[in-house]
PDB file of N, CA and C in Angstrom:
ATOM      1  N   UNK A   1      37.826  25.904   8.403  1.00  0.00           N
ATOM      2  CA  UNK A   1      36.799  25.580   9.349  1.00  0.00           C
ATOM      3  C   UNK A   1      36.193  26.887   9.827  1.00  0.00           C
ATOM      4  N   UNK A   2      34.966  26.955  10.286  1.00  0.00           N
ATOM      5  CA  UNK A   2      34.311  28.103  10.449  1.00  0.00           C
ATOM      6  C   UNK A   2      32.893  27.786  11.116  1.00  0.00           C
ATOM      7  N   UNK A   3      32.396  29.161  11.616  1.00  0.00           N
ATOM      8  CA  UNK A   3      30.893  28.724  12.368  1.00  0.00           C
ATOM      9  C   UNK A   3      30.136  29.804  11.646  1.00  0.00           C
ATOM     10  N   UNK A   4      28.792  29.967  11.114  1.00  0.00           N
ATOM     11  CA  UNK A   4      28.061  31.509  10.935  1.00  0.00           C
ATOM     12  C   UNK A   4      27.212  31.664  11.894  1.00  0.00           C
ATOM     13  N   UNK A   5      26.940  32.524  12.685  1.00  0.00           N
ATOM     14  CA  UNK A   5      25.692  32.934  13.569  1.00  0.00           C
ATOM     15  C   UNK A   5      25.395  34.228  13.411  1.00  0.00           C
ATOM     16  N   UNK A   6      24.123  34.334  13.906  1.00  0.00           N
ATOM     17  CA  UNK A   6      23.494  35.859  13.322  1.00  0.00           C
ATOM     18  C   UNK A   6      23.344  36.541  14.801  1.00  0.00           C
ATOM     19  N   UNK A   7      23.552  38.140  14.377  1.00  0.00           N
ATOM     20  CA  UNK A   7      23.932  38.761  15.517  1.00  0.00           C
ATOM     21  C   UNK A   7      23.010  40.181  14.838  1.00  0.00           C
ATOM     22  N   UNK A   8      21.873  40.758  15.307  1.00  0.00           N
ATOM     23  CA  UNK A   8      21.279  41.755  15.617  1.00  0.00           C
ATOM     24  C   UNK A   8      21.145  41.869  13.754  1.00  0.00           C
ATOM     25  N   UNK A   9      20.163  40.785  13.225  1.00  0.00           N
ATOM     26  CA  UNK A   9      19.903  40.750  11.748  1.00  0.00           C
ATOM     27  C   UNK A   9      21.234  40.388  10.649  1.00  0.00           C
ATOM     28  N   UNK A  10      22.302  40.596  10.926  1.00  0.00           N
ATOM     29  CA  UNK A  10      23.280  40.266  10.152  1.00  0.00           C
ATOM     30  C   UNK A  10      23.980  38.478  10.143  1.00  0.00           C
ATOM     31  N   UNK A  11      24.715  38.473   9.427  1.00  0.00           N
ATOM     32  CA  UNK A  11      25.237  36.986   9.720  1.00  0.00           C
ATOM     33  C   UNK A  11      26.469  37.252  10.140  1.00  0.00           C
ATOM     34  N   UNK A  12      27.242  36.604  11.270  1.00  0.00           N
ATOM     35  CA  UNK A  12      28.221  36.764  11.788  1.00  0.00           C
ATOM     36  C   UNK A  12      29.499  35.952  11.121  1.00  0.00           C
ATOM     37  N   UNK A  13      30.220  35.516  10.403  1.00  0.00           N
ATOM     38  CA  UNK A  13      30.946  34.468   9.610  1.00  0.00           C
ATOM     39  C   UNK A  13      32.403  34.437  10.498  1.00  0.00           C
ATOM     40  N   UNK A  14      32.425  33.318  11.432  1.00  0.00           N
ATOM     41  CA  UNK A  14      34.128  32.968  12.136  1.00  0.00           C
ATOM     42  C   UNK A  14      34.527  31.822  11.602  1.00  0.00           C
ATOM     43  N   UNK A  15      35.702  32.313  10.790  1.00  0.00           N
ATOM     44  CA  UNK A  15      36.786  31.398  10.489  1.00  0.00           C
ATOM     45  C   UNK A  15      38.208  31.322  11.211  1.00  0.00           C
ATOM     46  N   UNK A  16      38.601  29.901  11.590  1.00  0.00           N
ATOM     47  CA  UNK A  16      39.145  29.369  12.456  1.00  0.00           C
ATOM     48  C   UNK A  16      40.219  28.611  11.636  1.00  0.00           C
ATOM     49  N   UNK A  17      42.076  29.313  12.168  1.00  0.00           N
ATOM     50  CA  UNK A  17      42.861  28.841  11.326  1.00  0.00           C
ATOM     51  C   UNK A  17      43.725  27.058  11.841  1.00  0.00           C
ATOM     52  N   UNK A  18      43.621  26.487  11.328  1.00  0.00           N
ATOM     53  CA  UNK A  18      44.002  25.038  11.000  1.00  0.00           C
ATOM     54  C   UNK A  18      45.089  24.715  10.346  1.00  0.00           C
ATOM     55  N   UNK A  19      46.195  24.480  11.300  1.00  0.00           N
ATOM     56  CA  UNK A  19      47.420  24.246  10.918  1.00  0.00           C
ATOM     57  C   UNK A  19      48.220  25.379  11.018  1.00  0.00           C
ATOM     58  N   UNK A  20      49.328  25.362  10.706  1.00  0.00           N
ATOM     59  CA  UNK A  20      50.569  26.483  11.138  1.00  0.00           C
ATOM     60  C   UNK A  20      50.962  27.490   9.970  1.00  0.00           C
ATOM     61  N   UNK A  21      50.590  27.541   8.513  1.00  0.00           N
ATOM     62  CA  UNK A  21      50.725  28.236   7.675  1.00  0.00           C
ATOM     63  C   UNK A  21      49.466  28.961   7.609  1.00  0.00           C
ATOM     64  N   UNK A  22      50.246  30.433   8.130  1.00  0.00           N
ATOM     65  CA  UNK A  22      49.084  31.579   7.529  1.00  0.00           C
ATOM     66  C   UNK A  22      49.152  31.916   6.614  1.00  0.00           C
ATOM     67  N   UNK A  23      47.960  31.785   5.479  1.00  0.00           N
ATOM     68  CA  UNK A  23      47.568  32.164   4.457  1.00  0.00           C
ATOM     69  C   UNK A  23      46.490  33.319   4.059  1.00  0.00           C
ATOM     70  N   UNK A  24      46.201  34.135   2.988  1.00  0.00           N
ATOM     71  CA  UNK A  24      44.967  34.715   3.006  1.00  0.00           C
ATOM     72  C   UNK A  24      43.807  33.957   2.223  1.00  0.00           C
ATOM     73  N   UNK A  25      42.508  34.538   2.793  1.00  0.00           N
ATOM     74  CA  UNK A  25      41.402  33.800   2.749  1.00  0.00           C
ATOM     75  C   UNK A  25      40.377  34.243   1.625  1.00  0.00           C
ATOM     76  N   UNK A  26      39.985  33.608   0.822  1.00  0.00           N
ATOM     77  CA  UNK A  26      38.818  34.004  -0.217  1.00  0.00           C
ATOM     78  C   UNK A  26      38.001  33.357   0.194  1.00  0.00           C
ATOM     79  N   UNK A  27      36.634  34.045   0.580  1.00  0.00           N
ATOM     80  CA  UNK A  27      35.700  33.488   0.908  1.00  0.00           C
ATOM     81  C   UNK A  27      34.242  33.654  -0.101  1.00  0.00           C
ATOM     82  N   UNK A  28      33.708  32.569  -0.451  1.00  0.00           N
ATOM     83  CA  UNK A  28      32.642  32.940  -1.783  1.00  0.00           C
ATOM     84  C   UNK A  28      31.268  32.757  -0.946  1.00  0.00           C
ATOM     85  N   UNK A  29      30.243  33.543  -0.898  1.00  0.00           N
ATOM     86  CA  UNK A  29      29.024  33.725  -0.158  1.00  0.00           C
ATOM     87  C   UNK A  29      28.275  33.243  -1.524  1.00  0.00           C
ATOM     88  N   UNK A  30      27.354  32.241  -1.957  1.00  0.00           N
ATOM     89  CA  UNK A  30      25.945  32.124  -2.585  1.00  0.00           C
ATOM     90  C   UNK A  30      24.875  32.169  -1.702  1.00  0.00           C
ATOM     91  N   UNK A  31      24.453  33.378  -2.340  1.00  0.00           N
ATOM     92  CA  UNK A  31      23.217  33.430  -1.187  1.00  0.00           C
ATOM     93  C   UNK A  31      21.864  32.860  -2.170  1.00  0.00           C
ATOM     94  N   UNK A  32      20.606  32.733  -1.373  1.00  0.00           N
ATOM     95  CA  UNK A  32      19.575  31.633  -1.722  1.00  0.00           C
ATOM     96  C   UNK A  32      18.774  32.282  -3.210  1.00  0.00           C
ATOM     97  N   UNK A  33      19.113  33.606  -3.295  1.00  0.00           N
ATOM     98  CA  UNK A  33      18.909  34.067  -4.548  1.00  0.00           C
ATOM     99  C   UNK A  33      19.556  33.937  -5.767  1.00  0.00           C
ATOM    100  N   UNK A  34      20.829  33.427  -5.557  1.00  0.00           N
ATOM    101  CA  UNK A  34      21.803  33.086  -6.375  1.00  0.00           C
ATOM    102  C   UNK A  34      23.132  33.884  -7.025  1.00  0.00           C
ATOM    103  N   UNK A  35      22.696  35.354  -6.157  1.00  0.00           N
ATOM    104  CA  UNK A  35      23.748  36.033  -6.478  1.00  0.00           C
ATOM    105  C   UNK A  35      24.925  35.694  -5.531  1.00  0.00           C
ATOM    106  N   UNK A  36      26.017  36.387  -5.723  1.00  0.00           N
ATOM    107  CA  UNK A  36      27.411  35.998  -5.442  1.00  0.00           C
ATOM    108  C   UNK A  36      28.354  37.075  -4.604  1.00  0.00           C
ATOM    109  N   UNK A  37      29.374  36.603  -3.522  1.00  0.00           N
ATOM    110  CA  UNK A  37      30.098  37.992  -3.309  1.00  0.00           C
ATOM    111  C   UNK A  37      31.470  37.108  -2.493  1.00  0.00           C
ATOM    112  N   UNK A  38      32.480  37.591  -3.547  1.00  0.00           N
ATOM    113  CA  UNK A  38      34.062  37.029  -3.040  1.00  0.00           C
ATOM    114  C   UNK A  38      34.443  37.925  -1.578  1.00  0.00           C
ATOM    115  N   UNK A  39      34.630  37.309  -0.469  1.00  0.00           N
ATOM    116  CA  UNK A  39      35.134  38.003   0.774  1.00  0.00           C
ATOM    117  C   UNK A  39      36.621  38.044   0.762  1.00  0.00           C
ATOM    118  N   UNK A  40      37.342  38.572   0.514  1.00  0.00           N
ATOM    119  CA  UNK A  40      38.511  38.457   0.794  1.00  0.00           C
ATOM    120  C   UNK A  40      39.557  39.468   1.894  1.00  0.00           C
ATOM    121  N   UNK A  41      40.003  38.278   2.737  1.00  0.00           N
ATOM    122  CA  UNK A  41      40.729  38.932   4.058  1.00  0.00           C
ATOM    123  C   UNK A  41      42.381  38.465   3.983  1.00  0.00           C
ATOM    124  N   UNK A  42      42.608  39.596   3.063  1.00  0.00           N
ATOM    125  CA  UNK A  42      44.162  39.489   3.481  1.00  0.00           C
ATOM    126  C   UNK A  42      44.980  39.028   4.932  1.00  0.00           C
ATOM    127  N   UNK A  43      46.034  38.912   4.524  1.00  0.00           N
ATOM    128  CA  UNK A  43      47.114  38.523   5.518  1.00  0.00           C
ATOM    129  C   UNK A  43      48.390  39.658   5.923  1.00  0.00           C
ATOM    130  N   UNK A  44      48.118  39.738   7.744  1.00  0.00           N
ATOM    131  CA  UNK A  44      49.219  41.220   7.730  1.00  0.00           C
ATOM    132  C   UNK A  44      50.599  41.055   7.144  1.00  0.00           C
ATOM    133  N   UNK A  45      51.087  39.793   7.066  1.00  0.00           N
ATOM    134  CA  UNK A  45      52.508  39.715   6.448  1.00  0.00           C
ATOM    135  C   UNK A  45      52.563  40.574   5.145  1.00  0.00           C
ATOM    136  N   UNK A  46      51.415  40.280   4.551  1.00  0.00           N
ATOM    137  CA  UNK A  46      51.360  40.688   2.868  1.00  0.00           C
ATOM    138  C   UNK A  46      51.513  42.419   2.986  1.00  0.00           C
ATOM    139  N   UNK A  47      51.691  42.744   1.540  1.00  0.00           N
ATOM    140  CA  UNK A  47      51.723  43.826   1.110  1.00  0.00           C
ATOM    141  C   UNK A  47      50.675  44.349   0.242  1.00  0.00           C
ATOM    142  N   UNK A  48      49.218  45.060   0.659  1.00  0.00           N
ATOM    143  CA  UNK A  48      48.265  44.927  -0.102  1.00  0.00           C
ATOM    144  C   UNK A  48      47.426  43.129  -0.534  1.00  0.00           C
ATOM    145  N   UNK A  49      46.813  43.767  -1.066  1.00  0.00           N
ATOM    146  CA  UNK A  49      45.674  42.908  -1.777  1.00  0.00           C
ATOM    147  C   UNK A  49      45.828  42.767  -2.610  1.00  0.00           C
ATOM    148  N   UNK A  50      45.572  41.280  -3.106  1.00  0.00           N
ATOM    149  CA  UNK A  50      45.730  40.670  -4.953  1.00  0.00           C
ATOM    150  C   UNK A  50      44.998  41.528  -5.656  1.00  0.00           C
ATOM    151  N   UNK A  51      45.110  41.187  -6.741  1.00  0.00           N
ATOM    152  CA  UNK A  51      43.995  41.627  -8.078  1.00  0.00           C
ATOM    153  C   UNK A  51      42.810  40.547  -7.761  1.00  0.00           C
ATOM    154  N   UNK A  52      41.349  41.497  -8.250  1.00  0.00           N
ATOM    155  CA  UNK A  52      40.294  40.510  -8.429  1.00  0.00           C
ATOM    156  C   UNK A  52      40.590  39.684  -9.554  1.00  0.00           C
ATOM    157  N   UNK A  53      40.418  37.754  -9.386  1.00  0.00           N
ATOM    158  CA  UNK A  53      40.139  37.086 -10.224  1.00  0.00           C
ATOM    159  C   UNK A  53      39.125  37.154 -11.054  1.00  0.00           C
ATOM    160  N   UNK A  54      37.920  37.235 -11.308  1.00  0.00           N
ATOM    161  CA  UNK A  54      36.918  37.407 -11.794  1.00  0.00           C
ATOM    162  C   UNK A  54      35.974  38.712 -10.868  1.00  0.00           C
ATOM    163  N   UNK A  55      34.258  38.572 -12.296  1.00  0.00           N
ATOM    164  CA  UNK A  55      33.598  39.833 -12.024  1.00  0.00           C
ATOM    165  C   UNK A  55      32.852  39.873 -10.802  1.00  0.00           C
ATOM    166  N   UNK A  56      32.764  38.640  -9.571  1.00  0.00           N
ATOM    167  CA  UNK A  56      31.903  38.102  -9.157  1.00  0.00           C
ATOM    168  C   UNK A  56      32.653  39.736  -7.772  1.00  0.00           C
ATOM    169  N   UNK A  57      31.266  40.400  -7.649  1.00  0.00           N
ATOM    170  CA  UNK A  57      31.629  41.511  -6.381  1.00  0.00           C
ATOM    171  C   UNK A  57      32.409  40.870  -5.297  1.00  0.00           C
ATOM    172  N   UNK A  58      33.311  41.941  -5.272  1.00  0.00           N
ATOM    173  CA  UNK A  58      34.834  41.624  -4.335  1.00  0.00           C
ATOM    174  C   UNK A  58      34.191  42.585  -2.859  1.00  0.00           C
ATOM    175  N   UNK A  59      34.527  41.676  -1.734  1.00  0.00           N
ATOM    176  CA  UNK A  59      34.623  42.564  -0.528  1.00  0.00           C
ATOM    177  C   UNK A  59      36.276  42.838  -0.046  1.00  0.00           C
ATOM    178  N   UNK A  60      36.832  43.838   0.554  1.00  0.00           N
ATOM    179  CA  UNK A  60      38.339  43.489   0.884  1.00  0.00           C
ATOM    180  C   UNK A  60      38.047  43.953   2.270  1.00  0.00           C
ATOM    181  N   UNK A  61      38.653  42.790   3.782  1.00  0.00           N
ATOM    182  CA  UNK A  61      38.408  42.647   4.957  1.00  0.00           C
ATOM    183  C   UNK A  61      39.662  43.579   5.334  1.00  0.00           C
ATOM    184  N   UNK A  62      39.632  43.746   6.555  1.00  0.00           N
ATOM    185  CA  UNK A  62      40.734  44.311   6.912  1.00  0.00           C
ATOM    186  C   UNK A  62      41.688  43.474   7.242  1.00  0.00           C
ATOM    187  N   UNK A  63      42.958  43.078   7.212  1.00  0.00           N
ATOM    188  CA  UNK A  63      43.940  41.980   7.572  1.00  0.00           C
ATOM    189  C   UNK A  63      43.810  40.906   8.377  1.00  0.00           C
ATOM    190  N   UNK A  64      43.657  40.116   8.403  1.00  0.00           N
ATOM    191  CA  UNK A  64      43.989  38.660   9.732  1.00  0.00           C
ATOM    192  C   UNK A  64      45.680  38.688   9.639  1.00  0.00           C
ATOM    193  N   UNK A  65      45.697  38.938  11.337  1.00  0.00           N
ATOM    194  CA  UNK A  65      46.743  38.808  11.810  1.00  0.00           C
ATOM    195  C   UNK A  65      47.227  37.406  12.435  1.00  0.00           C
ATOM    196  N   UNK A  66      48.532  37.412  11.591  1.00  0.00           N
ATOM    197  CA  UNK A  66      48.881  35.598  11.917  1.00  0.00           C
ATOM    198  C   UNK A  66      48.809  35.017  13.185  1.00  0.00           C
ATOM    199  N   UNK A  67      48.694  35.815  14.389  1.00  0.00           N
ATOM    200  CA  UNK A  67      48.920  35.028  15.610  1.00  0.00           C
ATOM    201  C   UNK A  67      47.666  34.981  16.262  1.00  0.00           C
ATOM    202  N   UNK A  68      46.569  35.435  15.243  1.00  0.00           N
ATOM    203  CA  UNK A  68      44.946  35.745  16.280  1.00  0.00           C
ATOM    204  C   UNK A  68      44.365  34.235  15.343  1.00  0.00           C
ATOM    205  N   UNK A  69      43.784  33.184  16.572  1.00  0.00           N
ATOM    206  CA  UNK A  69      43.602  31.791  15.452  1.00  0.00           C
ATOM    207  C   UNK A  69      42.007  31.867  15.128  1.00  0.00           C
ATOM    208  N   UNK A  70      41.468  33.429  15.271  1.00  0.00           N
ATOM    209  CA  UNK A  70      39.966  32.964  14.979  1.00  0.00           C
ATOM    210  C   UNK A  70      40.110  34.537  14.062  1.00  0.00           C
ATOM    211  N   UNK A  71      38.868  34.376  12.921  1.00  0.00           N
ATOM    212  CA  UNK A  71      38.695  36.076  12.204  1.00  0.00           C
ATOM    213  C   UNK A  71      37.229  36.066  12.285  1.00  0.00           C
ATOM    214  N   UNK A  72      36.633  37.065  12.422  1.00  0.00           N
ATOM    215  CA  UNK A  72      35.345  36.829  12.428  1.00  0.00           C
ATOM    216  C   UNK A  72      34.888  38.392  11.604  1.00  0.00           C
ATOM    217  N   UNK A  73      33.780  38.382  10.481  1.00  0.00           N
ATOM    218  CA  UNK A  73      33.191  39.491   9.778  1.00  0.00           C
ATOM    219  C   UNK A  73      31.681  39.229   9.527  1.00  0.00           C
ATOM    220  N   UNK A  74      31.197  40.518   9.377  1.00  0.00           N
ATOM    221  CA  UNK A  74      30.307  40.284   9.044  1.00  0.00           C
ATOM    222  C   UNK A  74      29.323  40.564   7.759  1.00  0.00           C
ATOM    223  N   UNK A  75      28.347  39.733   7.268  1.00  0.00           N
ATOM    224  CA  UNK A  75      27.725  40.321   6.199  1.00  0.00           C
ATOM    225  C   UNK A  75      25.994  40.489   6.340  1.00  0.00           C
ATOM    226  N   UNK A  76      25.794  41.634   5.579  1.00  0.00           N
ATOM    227  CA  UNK A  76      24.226  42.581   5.384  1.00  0.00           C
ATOM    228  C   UNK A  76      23.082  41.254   4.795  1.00  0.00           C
ATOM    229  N   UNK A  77      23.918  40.755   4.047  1.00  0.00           N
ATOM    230  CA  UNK A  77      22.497  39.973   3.651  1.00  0.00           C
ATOM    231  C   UNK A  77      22.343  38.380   4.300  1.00  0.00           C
ATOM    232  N   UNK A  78      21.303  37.827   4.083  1.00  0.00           N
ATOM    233  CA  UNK A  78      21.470  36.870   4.185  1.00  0.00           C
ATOM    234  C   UNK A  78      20.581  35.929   3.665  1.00  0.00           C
TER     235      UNK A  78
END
């Protein structure tokens, strides 16, 4: 679950965790041009960051920490 709002030209993206297992988050942006960009916000439990699945441009967030229930980032385009 999540809200986007735009904040001084950018888009603001808050995701809001649901349920009691913290997990990390891949987030896929299509923007109206059709290009593509994987967000991904690790989890502080973890150790590093996965490998990219595919070629589609990778962002890497800085950690979501399990006990904060909202993450919020932002992205340039929109």
């Amino acid at each position: 679950m999540g809200d986007i709002n735009v904040n001084e030209g950018k888009a603001v993206i808050t995701l809001k965790c649901i349920g009691n297992m913290p997990m990390p988050v891949d987030v896929l942006i299509t923007y109206r041009d059709g290009s593509q960009e994987m967000h991904y916000i690790p989890l502080n439990l973890m150790y590093g960051a996965k490998p990219a699945e595919n070629n589609i441009q990778r962002i890497i967030h800085p950690e979501w920490k399990w006990v904060n229930p909202e993450y919020a980032f932002e992205i340039n385009k929109m």
